[in-house]
N, C-alpha and C. Protein backbone atom coordinates (compact mmCIF):
# COMPACT_ATOMS: atom_id res chain seq x y z
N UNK A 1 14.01 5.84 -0.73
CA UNK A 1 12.96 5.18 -1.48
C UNK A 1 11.86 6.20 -1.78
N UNK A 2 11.05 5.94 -2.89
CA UNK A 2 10.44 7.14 -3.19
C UNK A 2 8.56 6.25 -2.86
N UNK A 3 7.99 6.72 -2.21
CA UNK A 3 6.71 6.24 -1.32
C UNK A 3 5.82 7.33 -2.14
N UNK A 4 4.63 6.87 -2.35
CA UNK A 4 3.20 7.49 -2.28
C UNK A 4 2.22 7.19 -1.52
N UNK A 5 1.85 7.51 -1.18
CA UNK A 5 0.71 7.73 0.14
C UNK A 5 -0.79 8.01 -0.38
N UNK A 6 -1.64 7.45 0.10
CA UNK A 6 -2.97 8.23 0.26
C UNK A 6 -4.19 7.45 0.78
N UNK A 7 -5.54 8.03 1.42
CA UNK A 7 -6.54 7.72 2.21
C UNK A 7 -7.58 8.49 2.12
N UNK A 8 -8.45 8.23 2.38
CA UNK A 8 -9.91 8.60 2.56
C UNK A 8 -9.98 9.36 3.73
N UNK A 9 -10.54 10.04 3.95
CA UNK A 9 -11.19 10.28 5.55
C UNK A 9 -10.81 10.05 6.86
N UNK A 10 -11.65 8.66 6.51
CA UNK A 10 -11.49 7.83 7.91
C UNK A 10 -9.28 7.66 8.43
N UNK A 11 -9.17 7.94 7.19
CA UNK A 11 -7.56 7.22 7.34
C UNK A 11 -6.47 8.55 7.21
N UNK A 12 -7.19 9.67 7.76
CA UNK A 12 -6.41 11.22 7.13
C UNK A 12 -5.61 11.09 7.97
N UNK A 13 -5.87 11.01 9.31
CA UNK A 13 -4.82 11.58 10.58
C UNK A 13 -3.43 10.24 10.39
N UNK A 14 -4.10 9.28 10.37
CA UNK A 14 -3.05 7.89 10.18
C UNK A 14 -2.15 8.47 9.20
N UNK A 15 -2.69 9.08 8.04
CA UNK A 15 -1.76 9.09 6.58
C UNK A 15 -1.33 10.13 7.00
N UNK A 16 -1.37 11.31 7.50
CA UNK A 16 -0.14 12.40 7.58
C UNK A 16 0.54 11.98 8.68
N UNK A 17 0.64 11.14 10.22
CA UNK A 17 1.47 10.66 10.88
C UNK A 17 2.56 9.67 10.14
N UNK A 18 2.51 8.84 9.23
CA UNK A 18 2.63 7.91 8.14
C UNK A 18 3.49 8.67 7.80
N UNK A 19 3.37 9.78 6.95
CA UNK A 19 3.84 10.52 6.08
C UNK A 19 5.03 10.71 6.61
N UNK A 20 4.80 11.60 7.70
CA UNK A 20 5.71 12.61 8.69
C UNK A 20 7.08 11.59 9.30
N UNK A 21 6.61 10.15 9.50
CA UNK A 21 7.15 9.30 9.91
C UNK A 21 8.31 8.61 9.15
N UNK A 22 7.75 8.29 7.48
CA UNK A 22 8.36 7.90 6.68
C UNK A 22 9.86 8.87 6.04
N UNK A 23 9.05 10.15 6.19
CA UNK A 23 9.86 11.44 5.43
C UNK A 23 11.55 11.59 6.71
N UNK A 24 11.13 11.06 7.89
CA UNK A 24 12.00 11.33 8.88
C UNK A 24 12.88 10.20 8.97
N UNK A 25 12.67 9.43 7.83
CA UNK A 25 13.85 8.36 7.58
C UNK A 25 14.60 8.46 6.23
N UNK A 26 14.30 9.42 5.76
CA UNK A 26 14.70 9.91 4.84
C UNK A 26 14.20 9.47 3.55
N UNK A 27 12.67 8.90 3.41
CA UNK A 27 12.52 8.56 2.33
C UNK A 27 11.66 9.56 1.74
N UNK A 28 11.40 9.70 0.04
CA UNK A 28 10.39 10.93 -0.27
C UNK A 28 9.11 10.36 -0.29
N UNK A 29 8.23 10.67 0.11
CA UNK A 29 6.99 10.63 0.34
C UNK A 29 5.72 11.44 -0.34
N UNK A 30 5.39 10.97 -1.45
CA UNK A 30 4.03 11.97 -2.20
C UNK A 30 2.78 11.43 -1.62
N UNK A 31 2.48 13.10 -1.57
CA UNK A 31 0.55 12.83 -0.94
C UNK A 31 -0.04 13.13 -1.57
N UNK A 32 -0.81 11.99 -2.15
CA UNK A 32 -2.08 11.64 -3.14
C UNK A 32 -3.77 12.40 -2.71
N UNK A 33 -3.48 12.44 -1.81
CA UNK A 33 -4.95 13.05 -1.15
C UNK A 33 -5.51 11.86 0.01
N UNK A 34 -6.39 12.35 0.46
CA UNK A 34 -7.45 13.24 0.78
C UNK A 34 -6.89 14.29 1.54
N UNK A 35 -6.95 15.49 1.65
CA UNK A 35 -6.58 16.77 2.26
C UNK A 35 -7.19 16.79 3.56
N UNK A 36 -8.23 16.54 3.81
CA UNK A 36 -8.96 16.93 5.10
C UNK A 36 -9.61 15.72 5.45
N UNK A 37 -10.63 15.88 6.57
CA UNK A 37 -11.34 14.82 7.41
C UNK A 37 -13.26 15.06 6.55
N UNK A 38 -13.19 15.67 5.48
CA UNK A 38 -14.00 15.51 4.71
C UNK A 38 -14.60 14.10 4.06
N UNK A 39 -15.54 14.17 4.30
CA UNK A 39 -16.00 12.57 3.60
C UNK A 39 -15.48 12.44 1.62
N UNK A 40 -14.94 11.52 2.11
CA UNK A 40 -14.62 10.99 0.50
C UNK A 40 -14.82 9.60 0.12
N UNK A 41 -14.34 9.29 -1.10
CA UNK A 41 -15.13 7.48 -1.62
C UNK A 41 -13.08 6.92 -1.34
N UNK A 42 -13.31 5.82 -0.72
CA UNK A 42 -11.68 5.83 -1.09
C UNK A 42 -11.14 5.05 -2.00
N UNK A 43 -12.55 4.43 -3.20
CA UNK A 43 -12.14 4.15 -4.85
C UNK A 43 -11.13 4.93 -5.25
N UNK A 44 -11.16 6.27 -5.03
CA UNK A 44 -10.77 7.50 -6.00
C UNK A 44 -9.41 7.73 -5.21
N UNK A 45 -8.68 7.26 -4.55
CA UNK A 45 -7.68 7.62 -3.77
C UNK A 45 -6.87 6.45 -4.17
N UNK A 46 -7.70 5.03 -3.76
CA UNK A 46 -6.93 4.34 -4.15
C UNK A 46 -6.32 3.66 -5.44
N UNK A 47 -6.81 4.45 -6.41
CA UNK A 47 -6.61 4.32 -8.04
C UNK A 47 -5.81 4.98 -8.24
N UNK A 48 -5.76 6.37 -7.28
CA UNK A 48 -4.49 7.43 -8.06
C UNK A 48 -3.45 6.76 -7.59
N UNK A 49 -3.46 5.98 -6.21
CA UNK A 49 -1.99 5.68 -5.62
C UNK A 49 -1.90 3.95 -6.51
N UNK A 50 -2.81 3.28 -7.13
CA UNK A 50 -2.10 2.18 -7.80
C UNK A 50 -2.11 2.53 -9.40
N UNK A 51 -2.51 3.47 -9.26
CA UNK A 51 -1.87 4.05 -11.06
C UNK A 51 -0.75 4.15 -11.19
N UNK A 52 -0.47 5.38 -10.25
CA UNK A 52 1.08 5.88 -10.30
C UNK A 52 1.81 4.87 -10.09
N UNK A 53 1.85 3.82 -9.08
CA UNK A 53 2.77 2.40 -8.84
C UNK A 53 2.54 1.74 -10.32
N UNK A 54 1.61 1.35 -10.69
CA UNK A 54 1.91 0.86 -11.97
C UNK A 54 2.70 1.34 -13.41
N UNK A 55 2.44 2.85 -13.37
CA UNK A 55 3.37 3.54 -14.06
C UNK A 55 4.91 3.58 -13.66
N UNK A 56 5.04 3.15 -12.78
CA UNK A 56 6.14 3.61 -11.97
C UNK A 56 6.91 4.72 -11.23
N UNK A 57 5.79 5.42 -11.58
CA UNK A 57 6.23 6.53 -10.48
C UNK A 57 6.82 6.61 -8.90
N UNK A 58 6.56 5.47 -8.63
CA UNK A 58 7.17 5.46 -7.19
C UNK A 58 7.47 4.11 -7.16
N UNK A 59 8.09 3.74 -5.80
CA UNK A 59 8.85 2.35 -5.62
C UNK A 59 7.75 2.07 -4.77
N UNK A 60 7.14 2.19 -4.13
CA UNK A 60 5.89 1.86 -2.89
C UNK A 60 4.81 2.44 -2.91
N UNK A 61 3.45 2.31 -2.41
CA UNK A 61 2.69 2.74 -1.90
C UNK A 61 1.77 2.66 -0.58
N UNK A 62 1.37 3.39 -0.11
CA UNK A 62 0.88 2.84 1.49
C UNK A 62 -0.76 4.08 1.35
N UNK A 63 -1.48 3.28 1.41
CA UNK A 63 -3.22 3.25 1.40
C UNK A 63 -3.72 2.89 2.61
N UNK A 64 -4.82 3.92 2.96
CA UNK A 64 -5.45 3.97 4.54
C UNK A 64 -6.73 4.13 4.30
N UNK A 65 -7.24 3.64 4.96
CA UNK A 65 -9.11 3.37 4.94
C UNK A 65 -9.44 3.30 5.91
N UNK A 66 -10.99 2.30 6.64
CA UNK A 66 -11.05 2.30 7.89
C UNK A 66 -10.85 1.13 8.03
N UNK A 67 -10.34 0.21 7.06
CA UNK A 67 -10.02 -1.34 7.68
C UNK A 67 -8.97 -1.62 6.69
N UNK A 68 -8.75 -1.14 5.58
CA UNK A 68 -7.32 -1.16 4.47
C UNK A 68 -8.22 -2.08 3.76
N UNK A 69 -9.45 -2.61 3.93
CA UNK A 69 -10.07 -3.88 3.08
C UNK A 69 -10.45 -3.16 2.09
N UNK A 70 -11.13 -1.95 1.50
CA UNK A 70 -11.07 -1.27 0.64
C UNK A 70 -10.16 -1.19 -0.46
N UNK A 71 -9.40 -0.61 0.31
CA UNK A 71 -8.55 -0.11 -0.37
C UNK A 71 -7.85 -1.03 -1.41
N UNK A 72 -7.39 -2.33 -0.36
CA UNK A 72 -6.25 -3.61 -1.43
C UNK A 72 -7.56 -3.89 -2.11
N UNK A 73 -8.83 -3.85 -2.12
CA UNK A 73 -9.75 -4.46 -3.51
C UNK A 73 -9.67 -3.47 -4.75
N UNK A 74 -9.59 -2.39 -4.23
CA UNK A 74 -8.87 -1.15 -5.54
C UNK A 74 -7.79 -1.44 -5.91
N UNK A 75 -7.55 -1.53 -5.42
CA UNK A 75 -5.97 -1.17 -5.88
C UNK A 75 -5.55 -2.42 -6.94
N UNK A 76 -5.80 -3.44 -6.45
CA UNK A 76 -5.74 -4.80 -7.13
C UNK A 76 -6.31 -5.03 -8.40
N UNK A 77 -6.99 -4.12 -8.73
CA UNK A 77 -8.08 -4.28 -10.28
C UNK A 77 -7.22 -3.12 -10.67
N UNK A 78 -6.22 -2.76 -10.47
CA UNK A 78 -5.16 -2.24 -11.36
C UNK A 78 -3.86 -3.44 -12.04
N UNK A 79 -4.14 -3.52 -13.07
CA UNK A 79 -2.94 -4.70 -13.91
C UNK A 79 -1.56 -4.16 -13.04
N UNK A 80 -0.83 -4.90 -12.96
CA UNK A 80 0.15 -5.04 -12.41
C UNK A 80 0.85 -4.62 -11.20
N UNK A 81 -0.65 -4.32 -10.50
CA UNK A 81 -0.41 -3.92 -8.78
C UNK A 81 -0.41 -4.91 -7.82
N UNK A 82 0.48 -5.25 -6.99
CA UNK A 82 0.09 -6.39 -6.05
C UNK A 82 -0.40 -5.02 -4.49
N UNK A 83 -1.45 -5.64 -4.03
CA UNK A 83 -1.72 -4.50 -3.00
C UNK A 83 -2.18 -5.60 -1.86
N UNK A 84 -1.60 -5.40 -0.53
CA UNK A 84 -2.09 -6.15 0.14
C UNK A 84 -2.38 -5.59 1.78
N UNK A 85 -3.16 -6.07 2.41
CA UNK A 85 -3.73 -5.51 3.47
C UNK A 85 -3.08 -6.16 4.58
N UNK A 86 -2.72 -5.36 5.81
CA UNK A 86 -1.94 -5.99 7.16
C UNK A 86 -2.12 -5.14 8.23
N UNK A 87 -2.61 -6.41 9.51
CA UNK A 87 -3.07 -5.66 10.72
C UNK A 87 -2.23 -5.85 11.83
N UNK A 88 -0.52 -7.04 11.16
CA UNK A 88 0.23 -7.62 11.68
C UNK A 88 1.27 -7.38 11.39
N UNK A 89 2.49 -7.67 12.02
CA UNK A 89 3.88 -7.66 11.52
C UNK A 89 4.01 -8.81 10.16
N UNK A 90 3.67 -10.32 11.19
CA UNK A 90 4.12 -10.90 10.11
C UNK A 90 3.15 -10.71 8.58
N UNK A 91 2.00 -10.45 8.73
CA UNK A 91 1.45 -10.57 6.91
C UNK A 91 1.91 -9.17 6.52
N UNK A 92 2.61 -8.09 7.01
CA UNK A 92 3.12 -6.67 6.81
C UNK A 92 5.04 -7.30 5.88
N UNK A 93 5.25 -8.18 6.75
CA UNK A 93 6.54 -8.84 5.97
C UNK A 93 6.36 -9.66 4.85
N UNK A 94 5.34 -10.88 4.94
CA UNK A 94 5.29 -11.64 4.13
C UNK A 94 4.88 -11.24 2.82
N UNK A 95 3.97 -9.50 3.16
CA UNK A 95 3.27 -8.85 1.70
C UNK A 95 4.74 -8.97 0.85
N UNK A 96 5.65 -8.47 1.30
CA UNK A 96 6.62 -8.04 0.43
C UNK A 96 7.28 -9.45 0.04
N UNK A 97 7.96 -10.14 0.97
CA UNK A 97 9.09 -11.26 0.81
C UNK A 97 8.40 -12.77 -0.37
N UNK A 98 6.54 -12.56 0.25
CA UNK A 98 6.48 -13.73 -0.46
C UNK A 98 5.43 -13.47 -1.68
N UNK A 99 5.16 -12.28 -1.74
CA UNK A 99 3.85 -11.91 -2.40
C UNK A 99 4.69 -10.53 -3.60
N UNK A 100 5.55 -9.68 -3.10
CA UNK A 100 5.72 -8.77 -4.00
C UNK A 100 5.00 -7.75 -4.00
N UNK A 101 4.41 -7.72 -2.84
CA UNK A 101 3.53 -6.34 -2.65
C UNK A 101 4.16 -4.41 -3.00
N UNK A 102 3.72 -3.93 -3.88
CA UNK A 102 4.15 -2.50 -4.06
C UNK A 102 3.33 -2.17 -2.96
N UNK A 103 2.17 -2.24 -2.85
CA UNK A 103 1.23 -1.40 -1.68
C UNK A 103 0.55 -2.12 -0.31
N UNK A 104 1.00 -1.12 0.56
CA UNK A 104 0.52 -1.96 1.60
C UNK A 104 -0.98 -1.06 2.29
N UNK A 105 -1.84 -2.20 2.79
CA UNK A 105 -2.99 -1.08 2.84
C UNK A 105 -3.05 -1.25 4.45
N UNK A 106 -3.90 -0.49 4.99
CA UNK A 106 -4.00 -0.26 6.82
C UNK A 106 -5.31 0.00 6.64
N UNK A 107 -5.72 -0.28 8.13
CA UNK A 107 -7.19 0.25 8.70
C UNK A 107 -6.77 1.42 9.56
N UNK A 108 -6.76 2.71 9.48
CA UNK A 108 -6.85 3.51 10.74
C UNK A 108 -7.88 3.25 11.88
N UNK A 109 -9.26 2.17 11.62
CA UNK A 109 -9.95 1.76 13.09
C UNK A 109 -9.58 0.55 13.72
N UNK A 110 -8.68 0.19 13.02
CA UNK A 110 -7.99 -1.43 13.48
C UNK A 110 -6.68 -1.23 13.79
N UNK A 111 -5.77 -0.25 13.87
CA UNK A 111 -4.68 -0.19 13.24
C UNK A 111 -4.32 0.97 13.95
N UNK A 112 -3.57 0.76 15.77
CA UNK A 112 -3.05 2.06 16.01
C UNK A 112 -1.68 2.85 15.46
N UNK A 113 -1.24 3.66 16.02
CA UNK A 113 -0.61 4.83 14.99
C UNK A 113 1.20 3.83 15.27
N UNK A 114 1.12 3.17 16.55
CA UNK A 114 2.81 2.89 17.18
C UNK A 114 2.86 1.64 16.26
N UNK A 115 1.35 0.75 15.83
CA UNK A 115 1.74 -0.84 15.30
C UNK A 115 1.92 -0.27 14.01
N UNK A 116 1.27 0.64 13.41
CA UNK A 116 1.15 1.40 11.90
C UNK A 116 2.28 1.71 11.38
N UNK A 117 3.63 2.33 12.26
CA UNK A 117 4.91 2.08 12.44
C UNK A 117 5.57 1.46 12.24
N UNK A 118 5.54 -0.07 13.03
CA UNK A 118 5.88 -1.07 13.05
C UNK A 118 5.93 -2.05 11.59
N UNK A 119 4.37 -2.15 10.99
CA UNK A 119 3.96 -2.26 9.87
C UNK A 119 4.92 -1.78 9.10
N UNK A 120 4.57 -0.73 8.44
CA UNK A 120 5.74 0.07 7.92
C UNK A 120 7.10 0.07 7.93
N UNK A 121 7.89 -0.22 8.98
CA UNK A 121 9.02 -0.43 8.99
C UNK A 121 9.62 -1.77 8.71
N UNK A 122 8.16 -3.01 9.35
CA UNK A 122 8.84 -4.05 8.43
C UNK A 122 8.39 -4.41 7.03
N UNK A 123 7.93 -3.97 6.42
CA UNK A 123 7.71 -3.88 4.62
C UNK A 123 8.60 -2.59 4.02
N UNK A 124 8.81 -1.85 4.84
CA UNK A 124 9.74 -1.36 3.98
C UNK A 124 11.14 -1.56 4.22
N UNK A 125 11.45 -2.64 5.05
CA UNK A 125 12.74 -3.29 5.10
C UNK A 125 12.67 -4.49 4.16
N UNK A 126 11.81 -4.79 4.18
CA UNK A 126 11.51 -6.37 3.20
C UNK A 126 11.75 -6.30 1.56
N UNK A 127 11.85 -7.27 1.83
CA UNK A 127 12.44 -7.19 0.06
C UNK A 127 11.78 -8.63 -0.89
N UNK A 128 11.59 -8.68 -2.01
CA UNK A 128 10.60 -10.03 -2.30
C UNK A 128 12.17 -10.98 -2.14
N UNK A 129 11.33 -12.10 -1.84
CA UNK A 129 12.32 -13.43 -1.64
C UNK A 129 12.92 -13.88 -2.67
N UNK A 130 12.05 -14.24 -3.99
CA UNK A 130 11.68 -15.41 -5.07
C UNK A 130 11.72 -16.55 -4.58
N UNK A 131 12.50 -17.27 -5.01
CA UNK A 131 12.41 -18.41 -4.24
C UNK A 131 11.13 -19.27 -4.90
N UNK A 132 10.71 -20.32 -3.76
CA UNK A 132 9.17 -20.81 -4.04
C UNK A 132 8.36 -20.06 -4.72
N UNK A 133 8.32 -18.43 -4.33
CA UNK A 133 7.80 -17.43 -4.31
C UNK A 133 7.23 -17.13 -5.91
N UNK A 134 8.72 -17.09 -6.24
CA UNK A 134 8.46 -16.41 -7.76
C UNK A 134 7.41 -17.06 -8.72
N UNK A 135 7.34 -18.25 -8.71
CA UNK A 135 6.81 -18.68 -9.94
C UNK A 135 5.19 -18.58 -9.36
N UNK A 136 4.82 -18.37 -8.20
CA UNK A 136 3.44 -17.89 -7.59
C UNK A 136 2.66 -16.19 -8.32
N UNK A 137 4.45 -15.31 -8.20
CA UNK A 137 3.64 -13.95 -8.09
C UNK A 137 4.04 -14.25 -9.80
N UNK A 138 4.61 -14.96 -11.04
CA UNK A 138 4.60 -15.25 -12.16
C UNK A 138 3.23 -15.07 -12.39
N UNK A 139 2.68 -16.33 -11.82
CA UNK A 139 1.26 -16.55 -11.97
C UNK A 139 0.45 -15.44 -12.01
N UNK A 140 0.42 -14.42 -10.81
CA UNK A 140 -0.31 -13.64 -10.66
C UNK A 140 -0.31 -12.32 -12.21
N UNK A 141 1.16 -12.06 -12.53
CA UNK A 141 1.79 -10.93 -13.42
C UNK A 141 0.69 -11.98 -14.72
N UNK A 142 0.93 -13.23 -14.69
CA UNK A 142 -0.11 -13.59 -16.01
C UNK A 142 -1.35 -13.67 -16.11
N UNK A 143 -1.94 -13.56 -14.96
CA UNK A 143 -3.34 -13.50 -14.64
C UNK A 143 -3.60 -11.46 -15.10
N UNK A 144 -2.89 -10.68 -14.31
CA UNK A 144 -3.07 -9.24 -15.00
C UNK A 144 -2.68 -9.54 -16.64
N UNK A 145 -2.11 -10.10 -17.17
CA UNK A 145 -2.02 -9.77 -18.73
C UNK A 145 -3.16 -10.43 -19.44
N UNK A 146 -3.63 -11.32 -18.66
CA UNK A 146 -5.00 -11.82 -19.34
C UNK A 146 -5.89 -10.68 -19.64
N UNK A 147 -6.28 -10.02 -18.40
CA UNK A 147 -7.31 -9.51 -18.17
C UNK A 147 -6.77 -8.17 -18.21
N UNK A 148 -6.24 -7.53 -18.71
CA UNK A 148 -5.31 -6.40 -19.22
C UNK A 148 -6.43 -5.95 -20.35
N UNK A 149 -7.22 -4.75 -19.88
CA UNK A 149 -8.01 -4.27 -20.89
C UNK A 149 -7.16 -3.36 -22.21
């Protein structure tokens, strides 16, 4: 699966463990930035990683902040991104199965590195359901074409 990655600051050390983690399952993994433990805005991180998902450049994305609450409010004011935030297994599954989530966002201060894992491994096993489901995230795909500048 082809993953993009990226975080702010607060979320550097999380996103290259992330990285290192993902790449060792054999999936490809692009890093969007932030490079260092330098202060940054993580608007600007999280636009490059729901651009590229909306273009399609990648099949996933995974966004780190200091609570991931950031981040899924960026990411989401991109048309046709579903981005969603998880500090749990189950809303880490349900992003995908019932929601259609491309991006999943984390807190690196909420969010240790073994559950961050965990996270991760169950959304990127998950797959959307449809089901009930579909005609929900319908809704949502027509709500971005409304408001589709």
């Amino acid at each position: 699966m082809k993953i993009v990655i990226g975080s702010d600051h607060l979320g550097f050390d999380l996103k290259n463990l992330l990285k290192e983690y993902v790449e060792a399952q054999g999936h490809v993994c692009d890093d969007l930035g932030t490079y260092s433990h330098d202060p940054v805005d993580y608007p600007d991180f999280a636009l490059k990683v729901a651009e590229d998902i909306a273009a399609g450049g990648h099949e996933r994305g995974i966004l780190i902040c200091g609570t991931g609450i950031g981040m899924a409010i960026v990411a989401n004011k991109v048309p046709g991104v579903r981005a969603a935030q998880a500090h749990d297994v189950y809303s880490a599954e349900r992003a995908r199965k019932s929601n259609d989530a491309q991006i999943i966002t984390l807190g690196a201060l909420v969010v240790g590195p073994e559950l961050a894992k965990s996270l991760i491994d169950v959304w990127l096993r998950s797959e959307f359901g449809g089901g009930r489901s579909a005609p929900k995230v319908d809704k949502i795909k027509a709500i971005d074409e409304r408001y589709r500048r």
